[in-house]
N, C-alpha and C. Protein backbone atom coordinates (compact mmCIF):
# COMPACT_ATOMS: atom_id res chain seq x y z
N UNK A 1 20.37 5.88 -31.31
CA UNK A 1 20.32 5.99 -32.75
C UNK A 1 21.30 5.01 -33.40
N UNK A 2 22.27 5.09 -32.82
CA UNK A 2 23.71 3.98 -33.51
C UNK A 2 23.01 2.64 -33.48
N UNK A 3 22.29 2.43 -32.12
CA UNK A 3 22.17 0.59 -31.65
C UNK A 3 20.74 0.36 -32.59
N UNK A 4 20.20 1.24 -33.24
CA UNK A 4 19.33 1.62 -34.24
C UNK A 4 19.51 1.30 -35.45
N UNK A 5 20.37 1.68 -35.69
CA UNK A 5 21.11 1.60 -37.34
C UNK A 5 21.74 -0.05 -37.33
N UNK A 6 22.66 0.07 -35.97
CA UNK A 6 23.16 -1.30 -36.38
C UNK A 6 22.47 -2.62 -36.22
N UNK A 7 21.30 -2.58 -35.57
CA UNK A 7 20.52 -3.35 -35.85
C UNK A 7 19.83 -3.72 -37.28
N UNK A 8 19.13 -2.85 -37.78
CA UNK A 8 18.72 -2.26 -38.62
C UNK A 8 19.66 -2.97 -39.79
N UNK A 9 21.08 -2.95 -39.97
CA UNK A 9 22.22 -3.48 -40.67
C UNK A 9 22.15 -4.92 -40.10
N UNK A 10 21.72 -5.47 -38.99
CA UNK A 10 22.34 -6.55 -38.97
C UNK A 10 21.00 -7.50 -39.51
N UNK A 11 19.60 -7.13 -38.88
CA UNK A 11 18.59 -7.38 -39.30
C UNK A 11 18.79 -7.89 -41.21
N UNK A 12 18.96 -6.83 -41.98
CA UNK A 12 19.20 -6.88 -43.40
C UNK A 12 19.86 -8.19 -43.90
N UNK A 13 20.93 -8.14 -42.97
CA UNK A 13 22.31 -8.88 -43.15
C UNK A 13 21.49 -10.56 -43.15
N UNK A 14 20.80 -10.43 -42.25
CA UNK A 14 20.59 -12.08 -41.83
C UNK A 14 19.24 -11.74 -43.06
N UNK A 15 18.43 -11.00 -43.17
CA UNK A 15 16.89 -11.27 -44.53
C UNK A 15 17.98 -11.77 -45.33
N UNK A 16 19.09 -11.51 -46.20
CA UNK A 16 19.54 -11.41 -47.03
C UNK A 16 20.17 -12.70 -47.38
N UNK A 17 20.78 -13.06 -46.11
CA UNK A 17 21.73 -14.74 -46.18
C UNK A 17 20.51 -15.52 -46.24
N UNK A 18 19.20 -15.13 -45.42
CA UNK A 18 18.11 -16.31 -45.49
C UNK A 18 17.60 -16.59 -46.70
N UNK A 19 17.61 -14.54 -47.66
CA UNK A 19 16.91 -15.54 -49.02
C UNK A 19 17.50 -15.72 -49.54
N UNK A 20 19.19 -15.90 -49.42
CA UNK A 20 19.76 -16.70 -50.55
C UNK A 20 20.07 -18.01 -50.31
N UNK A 21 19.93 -18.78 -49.03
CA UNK A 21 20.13 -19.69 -48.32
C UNK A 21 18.55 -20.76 -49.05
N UNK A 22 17.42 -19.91 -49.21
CA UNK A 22 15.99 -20.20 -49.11
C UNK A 22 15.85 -20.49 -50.87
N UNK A 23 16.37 -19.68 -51.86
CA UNK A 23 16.40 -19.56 -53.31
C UNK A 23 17.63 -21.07 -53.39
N UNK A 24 18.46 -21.40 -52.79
CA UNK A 24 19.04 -22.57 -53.14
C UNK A 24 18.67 -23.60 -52.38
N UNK A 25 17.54 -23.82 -51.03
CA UNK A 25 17.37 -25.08 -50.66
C UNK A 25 16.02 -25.26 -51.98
N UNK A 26 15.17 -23.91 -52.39
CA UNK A 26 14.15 -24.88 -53.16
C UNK A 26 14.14 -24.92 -54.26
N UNK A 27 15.44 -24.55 -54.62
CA UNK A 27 16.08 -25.54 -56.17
C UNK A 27 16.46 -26.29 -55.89
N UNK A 28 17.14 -27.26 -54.94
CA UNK A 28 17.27 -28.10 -54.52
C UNK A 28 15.94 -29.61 -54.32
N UNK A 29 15.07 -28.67 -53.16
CA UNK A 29 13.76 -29.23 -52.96
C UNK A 29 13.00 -29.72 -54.45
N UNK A 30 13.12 -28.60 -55.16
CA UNK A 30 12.06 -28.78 -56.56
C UNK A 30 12.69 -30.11 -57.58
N UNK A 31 13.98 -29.82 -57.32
CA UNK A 31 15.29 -30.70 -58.23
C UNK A 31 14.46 -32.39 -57.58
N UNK A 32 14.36 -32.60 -56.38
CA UNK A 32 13.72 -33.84 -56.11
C UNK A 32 12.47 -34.10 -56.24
N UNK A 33 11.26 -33.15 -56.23
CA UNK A 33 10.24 -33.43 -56.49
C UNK A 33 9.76 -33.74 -58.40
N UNK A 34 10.97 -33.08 -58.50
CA UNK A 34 10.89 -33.27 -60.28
C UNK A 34 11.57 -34.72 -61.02
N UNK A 35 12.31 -35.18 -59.87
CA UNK A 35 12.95 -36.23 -60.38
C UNK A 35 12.27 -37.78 -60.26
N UNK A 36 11.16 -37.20 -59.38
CA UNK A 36 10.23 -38.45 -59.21
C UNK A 36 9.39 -38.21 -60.03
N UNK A 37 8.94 -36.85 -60.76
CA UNK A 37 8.01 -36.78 -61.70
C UNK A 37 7.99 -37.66 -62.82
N UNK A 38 9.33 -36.87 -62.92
CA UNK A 38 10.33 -37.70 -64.00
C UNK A 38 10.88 -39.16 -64.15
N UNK A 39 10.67 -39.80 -62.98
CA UNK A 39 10.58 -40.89 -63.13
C UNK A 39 9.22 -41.84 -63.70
N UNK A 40 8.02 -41.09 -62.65
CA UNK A 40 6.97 -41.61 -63.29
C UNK A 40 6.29 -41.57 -64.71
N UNK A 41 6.77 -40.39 -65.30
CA UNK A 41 6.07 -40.39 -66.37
C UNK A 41 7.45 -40.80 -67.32
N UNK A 42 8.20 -41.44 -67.18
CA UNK A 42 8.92 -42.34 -68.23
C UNK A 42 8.75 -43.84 -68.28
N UNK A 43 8.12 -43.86 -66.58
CA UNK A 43 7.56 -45.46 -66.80
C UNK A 43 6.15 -45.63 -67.34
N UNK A 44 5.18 -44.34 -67.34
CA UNK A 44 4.04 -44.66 -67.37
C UNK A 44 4.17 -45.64 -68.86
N UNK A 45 3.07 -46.20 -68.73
CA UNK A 45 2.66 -47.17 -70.08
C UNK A 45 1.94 -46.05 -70.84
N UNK A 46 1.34 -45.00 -70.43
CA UNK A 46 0.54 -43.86 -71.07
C UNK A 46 1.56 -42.95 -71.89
N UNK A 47 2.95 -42.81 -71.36
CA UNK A 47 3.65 -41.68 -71.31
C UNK A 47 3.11 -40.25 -71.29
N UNK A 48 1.97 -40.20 -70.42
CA UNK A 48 1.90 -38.69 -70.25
C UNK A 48 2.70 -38.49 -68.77
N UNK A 49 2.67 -37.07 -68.92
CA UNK A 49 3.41 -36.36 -68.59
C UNK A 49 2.83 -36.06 -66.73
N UNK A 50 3.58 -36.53 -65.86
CA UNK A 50 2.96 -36.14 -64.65
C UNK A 50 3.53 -34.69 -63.76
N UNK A 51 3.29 -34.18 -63.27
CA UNK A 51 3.10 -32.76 -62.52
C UNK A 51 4.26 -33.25 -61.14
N UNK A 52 4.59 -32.42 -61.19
CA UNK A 52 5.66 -32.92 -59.48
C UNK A 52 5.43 -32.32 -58.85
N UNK A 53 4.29 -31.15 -58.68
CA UNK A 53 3.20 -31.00 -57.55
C UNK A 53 2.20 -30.55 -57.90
N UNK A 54 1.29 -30.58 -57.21
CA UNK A 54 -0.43 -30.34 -57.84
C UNK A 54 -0.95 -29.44 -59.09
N UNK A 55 0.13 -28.28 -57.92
CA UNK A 55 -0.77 -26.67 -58.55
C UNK A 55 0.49 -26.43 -59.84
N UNK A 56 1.59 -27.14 -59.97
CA UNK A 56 2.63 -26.57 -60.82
C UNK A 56 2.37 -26.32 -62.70
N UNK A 57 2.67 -25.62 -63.14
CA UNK A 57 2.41 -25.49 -64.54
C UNK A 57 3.27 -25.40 -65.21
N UNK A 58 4.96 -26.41 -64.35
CA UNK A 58 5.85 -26.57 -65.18
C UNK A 58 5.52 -28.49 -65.37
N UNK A 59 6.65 -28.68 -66.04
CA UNK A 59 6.53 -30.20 -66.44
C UNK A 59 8.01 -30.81 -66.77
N UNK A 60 8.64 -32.14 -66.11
CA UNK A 60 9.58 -32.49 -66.28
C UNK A 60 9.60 -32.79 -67.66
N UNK A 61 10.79 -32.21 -68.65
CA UNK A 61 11.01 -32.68 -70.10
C UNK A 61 12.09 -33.08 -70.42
N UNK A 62 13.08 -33.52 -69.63
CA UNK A 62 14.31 -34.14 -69.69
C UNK A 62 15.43 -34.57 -68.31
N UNK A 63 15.96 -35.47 -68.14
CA UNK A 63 17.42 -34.99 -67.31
C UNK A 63 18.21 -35.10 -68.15
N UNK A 64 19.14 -34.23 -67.40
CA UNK A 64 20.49 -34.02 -67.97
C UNK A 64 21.50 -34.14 -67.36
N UNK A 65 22.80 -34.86 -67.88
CA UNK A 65 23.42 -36.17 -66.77
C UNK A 65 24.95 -35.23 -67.71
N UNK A 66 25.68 -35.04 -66.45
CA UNK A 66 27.40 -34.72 -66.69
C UNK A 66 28.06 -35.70 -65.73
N UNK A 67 28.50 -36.80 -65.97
CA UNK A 67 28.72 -37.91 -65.82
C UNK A 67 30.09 -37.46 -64.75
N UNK A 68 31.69 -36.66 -65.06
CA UNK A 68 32.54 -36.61 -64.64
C UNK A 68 32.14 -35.47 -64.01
N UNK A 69 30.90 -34.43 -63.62
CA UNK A 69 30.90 -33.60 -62.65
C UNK A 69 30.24 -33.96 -61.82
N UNK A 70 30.11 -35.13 -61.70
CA UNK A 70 28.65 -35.91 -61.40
C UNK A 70 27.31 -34.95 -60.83
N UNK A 71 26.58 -34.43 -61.89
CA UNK A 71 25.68 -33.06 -62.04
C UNK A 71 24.76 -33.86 -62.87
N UNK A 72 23.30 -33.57 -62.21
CA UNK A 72 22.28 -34.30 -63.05
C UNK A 72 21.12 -33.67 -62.31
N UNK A 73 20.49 -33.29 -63.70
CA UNK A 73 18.80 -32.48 -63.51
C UNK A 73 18.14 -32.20 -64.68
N UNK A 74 17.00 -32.05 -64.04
CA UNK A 74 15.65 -32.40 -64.88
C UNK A 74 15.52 -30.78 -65.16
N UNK A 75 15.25 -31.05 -66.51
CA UNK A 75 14.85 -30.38 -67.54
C UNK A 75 13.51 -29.43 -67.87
N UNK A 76 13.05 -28.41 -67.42
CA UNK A 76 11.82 -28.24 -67.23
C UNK A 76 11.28 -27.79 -69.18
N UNK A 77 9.78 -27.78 -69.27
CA UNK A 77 9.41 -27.72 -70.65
C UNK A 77 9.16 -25.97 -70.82
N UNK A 78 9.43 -25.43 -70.12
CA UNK A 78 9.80 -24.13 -70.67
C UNK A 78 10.83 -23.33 -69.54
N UNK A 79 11.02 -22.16 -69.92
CA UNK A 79 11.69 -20.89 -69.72
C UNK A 79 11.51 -19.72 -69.11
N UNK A 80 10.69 -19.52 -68.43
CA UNK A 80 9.84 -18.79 -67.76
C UNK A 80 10.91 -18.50 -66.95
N UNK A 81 10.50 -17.04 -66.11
CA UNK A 81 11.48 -16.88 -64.81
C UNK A 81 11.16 -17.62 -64.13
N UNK A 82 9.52 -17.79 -63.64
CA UNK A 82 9.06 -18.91 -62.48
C UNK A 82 10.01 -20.72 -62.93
N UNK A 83 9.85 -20.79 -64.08
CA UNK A 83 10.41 -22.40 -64.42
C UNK A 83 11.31 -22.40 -63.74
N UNK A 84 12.71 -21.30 -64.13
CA UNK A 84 14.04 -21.29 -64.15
C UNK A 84 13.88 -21.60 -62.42
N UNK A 85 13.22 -20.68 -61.39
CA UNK A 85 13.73 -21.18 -60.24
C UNK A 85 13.65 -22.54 -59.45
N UNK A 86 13.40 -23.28 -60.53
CA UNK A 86 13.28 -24.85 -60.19
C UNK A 86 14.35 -25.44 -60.89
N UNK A 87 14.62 -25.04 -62.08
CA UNK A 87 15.78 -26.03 -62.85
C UNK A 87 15.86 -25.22 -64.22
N UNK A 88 16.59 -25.93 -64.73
CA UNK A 88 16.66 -25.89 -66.44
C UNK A 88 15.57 -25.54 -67.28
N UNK A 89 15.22 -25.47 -68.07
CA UNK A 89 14.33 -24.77 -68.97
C UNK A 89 15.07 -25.05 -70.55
N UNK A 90 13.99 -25.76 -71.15
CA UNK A 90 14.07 -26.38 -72.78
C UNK A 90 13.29 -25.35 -73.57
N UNK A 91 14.29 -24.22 -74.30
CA UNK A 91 13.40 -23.39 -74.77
C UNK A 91 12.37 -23.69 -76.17
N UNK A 92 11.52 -23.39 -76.13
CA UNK A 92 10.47 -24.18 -76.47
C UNK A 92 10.31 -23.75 -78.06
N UNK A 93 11.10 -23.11 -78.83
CA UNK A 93 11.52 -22.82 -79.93
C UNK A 93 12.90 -23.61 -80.95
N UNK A 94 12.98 -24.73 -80.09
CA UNK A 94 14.16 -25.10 -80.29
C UNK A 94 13.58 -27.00 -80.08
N UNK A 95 14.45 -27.86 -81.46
CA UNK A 95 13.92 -28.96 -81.53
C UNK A 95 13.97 -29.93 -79.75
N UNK A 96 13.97 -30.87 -80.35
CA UNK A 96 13.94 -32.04 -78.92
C UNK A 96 15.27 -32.22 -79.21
N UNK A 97 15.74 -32.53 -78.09
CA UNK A 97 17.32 -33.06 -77.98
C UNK A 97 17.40 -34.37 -78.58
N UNK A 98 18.45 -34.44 -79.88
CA UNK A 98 18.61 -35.41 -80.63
C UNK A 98 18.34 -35.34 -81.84
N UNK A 99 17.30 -34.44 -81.67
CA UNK A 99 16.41 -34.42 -83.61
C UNK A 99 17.42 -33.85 -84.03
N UNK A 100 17.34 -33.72 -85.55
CA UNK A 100 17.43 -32.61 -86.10
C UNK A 100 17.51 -30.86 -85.84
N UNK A 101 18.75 -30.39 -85.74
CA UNK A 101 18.63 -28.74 -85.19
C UNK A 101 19.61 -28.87 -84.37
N UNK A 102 19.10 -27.37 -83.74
CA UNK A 102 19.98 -26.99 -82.49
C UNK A 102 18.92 -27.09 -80.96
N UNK A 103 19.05 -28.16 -79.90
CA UNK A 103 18.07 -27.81 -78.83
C UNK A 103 18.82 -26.51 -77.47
N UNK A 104 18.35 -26.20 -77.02
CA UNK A 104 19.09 -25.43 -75.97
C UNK A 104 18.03 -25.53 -75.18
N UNK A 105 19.09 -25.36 -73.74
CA UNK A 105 18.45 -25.69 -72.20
C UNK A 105 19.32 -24.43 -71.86
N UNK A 106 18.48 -23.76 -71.06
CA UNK A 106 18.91 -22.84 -70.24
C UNK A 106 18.76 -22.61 -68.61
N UNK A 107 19.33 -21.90 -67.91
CA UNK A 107 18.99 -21.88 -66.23
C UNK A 107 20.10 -21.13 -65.99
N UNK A 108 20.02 -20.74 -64.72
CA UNK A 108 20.71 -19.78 -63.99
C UNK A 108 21.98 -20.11 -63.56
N UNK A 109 22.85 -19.03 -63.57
CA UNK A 109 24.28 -19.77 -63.18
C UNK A 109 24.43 -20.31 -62.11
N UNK A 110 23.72 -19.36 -60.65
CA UNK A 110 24.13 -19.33 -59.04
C UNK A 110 23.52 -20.85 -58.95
N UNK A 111 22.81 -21.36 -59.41
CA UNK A 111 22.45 -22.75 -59.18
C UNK A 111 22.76 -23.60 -60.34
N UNK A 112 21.50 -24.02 -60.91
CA UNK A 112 21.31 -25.18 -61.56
C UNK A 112 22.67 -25.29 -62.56
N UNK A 113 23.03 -24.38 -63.55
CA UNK A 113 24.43 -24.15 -64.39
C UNK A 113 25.75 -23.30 -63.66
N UNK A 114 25.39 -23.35 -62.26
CA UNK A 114 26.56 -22.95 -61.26
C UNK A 114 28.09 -23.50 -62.09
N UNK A 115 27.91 -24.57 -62.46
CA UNK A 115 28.62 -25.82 -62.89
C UNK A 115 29.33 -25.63 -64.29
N UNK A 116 28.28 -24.79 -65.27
CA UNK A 116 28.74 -24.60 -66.65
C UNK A 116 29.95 -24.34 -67.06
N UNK A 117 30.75 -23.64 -65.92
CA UNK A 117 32.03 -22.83 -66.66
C UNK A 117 33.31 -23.81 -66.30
N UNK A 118 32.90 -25.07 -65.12
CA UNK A 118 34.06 -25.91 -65.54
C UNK A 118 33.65 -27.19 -66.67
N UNK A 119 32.43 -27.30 -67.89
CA UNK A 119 33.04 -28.31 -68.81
C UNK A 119 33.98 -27.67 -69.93
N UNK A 120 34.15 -28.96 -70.26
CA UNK A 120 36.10 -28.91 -70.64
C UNK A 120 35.41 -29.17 -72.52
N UNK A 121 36.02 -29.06 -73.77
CA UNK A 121 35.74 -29.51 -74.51
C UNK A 121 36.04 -31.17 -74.65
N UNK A 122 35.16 -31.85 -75.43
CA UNK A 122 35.50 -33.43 -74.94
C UNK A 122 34.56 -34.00 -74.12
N UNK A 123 33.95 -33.22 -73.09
CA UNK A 123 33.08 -33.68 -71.92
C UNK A 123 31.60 -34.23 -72.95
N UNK A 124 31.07 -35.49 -72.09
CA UNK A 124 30.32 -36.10 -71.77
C UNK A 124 29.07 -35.02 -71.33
N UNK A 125 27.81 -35.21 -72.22
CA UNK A 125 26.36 -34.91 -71.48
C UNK A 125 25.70 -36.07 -71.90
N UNK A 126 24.82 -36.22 -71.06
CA UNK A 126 23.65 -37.26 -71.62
C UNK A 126 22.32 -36.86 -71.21
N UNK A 127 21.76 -37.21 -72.25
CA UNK A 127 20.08 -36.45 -71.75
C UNK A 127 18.83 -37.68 -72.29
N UNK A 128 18.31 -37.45 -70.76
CA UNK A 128 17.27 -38.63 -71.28
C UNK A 128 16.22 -38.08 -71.46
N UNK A 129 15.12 -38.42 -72.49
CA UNK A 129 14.05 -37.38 -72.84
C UNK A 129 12.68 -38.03 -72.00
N UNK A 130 11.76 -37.42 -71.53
CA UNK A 130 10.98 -37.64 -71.20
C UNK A 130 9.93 -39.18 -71.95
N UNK A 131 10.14 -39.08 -72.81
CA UNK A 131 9.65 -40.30 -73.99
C UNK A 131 10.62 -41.65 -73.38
N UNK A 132 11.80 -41.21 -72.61
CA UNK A 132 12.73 -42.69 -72.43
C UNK A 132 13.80 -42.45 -72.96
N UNK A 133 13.46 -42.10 -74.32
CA UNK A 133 15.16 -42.11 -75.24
C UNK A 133 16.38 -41.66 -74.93
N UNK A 134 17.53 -41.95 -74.97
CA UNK A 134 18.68 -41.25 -74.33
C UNK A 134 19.68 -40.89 -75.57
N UNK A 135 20.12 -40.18 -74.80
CA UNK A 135 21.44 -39.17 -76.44
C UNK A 135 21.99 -38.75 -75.59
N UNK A 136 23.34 -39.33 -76.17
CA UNK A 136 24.73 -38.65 -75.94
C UNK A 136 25.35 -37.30 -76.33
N UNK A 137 25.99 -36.30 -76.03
CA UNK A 137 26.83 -35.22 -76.75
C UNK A 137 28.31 -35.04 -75.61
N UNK A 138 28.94 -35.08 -76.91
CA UNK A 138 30.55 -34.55 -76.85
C UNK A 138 30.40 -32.32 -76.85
N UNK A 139 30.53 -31.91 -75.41
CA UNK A 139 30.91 -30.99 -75.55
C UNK A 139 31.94 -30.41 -77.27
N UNK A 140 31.62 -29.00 -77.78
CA UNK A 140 32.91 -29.22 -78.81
C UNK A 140 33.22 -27.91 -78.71
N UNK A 141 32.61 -26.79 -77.88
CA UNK A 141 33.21 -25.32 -77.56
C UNK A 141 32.29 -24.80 -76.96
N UNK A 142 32.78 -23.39 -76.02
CA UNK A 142 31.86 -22.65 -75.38
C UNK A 142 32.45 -21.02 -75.83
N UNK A 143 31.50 -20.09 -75.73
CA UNK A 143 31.85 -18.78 -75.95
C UNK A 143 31.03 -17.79 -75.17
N UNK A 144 31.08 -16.94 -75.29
CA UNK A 144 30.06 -15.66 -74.44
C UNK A 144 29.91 -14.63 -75.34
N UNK A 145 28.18 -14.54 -75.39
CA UNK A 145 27.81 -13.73 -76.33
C UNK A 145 26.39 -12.96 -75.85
N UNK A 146 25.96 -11.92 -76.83
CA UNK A 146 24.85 -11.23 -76.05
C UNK A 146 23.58 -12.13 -76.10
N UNK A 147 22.85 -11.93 -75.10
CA UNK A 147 21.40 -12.52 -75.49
C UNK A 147 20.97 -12.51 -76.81
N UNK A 148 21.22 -11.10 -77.29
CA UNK A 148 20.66 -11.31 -78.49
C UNK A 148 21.49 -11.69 -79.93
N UNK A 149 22.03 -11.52 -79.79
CA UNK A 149 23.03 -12.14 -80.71
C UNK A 149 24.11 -13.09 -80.40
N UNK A 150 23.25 -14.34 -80.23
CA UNK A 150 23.97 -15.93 -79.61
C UNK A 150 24.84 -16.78 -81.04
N UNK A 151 24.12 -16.42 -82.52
CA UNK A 151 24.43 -17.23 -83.66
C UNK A 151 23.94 -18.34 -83.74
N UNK A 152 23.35 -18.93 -82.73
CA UNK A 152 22.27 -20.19 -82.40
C UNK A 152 21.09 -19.88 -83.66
N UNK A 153 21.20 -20.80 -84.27
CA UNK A 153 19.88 -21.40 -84.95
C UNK A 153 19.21 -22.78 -85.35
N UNK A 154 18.37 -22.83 -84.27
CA UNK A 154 17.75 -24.00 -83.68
C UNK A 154 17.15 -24.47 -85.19
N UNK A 155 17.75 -24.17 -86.30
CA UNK A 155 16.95 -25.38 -87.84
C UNK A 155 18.34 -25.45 -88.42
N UNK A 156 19.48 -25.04 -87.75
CA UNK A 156 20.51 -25.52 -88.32
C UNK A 156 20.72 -26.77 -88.57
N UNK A 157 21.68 -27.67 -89.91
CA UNK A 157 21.88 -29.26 -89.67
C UNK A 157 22.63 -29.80 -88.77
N UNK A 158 22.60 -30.94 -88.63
CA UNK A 158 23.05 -31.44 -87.43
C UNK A 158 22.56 -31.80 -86.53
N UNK A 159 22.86 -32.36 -85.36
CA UNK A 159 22.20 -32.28 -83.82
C UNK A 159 23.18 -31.83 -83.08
N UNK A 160 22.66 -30.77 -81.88
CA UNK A 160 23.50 -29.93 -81.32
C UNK A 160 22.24 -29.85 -79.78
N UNK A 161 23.48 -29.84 -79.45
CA UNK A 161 22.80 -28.93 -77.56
C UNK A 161 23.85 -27.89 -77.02
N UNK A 162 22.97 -26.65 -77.24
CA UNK A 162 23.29 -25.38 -76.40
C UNK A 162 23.04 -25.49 -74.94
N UNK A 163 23.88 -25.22 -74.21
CA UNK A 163 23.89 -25.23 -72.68
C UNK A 163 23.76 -23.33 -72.20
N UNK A 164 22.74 -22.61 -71.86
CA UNK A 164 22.90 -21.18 -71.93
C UNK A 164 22.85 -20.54 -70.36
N UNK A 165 23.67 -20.02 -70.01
CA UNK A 165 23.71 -19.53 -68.53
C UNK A 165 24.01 -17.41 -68.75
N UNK A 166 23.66 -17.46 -67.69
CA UNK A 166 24.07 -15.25 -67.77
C UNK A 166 25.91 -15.11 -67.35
N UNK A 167 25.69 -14.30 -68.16
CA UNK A 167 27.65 -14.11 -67.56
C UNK A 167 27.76 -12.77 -66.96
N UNK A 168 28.64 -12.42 -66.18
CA UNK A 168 29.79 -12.88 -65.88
C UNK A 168 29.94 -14.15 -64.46
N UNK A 169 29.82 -15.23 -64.61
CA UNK A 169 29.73 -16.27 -63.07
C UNK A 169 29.98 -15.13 -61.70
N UNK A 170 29.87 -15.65 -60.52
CA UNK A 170 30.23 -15.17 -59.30
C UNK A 170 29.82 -13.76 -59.07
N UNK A 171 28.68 -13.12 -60.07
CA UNK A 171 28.20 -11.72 -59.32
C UNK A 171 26.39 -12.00 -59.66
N UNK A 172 25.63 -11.27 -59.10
CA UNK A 172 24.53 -11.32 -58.51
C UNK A 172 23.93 -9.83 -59.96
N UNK A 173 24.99 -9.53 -60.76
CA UNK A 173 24.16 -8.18 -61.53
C UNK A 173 23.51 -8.77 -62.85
N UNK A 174 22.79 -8.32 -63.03
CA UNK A 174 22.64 -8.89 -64.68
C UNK A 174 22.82 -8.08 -65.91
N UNK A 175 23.01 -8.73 -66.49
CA UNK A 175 23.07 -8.10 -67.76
C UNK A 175 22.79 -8.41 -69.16
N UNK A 176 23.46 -8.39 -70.61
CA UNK A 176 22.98 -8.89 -71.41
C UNK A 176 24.16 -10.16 -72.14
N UNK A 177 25.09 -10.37 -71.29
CA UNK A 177 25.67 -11.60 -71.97
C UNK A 177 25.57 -12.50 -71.83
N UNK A 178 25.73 -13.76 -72.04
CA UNK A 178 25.57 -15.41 -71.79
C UNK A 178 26.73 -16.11 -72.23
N UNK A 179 26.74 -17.01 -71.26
CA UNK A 179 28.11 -17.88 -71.41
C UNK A 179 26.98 -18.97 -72.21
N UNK A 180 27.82 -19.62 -73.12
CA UNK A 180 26.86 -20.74 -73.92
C UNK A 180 28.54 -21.93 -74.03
N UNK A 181 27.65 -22.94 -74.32
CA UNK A 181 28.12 -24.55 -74.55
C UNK A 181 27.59 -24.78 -75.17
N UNK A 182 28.35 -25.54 -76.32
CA UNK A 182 27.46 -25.92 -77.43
C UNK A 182 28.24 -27.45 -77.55
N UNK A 183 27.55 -28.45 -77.86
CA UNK A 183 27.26 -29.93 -77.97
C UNK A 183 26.85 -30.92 -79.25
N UNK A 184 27.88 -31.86 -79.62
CA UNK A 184 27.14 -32.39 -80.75
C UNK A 184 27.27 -33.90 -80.31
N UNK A 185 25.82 -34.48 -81.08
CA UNK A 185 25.46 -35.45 -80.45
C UNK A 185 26.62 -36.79 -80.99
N UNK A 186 27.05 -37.42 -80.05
CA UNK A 186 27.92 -38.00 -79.95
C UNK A 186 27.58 -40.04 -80.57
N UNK A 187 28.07 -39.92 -82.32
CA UNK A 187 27.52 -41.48 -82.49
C UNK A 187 28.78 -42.47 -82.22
N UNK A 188 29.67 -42.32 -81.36
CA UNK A 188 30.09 -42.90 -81.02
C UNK A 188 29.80 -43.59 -79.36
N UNK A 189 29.10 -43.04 -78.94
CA UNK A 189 28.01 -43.57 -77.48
C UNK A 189 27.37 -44.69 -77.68
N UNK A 190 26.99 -45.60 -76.57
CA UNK A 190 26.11 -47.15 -77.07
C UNK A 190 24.82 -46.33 -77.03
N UNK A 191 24.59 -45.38 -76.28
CA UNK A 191 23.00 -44.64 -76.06
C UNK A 191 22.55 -43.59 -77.01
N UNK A 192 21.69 -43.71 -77.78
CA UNK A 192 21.15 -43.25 -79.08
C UNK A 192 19.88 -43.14 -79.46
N UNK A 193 19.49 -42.22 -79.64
CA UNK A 193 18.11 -42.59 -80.22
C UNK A 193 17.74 -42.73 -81.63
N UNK A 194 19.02 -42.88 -82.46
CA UNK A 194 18.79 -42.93 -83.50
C UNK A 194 18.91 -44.59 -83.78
N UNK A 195 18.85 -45.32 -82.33
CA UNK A 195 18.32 -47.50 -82.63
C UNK A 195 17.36 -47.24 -82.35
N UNK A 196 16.06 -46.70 -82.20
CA UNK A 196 14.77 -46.62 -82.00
C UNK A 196 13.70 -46.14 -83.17
């Protein structure tokens, strides 16, 4: 009965390291198949939008480049739980990065925004949009607030990028707060889309 149980425990032990071992090689995996997506459909002469695998019904809509963490990934065009386990997610209520408003990208802490809680105010993002265009933002504060009450309003003036991850970092529970970064687009950068 004991050599029962502890099997039984050890069995668990190893399902458990595999799917968390398995949930970060294919964010990883997806992170490269998206980055060639993303390459192609910024060169196309068409600029549509290409698929980074057959059956997928997400779509590369940005990278996003932290220059001094050296951290860079593609942007998916929505928010979905399925999106999120590939990357970032551009919630789809919220302008294009650069316009006018507030845009926000969101994703999960244990991966893709693993990263979020060391930018510094001051820090460097750059995001290149699927269209080509590139925009700069100067980090300018971060806070933690509930899902539902973030103070984010994506028709505010300005240009801004929200960075949105789940809080508290380093536990596996969820709940209803979010660590957020918020970003204004930086015209002191040579990269702009406001020379286009």
């Amino acid at each position: 009965m004991a050599l029962t149980i502890v099997t039984l425990i050890g069995a668990s032990g190893i399902f458990l390291i595999g799917s968390g071992i398995w949930i970060k090689a294919k964010a990883n995996l997806a992170q490269i198949l998206l980055n060639r997506a993303f390459d192609k459909t910024v060169s196309s002469s068409l600029k549509s939008e290409v698929k980074p695998w057959y059956w997928a019904d997400i779509k590369p809509y940005a990278r996003l480049e932290v220059p001094h963490l050296k951290v860079s990934s593609i942007v998916l065009n929505n928010t979905s739980g399925e999106a999120l386990a590939f990357g970032p997610g551009h919630m789809a209520n919220t302008p294009v990065p650069g316009e006018n408003g507030t845009s926000v990208f969101a994703a999960h802490r244990d991966t893709h925004f693993s990263w979020l809680k060391d930018l510094q105010t001051g820090d460097m993002l750059r995001v290149k949009r699927s269209d080509g265009n590139k925009v700069a933002f100067r980090v300018t504060r971060s806070w933690v607030a509930r899902y539902d009450d973030s103070g984010i309003n994506a028709d505010s003036s300005g240009r801004r990028l929200i960075l949105s991850t789940c809080f508290p970092f380093g536990t596996d529970n969820s709940g209803p707060l979010r660590y957020m970064v918020e970003a204004e687009i930086s015209n002191t950068e040579a990269i702009s889309i406001l020379q286009h």
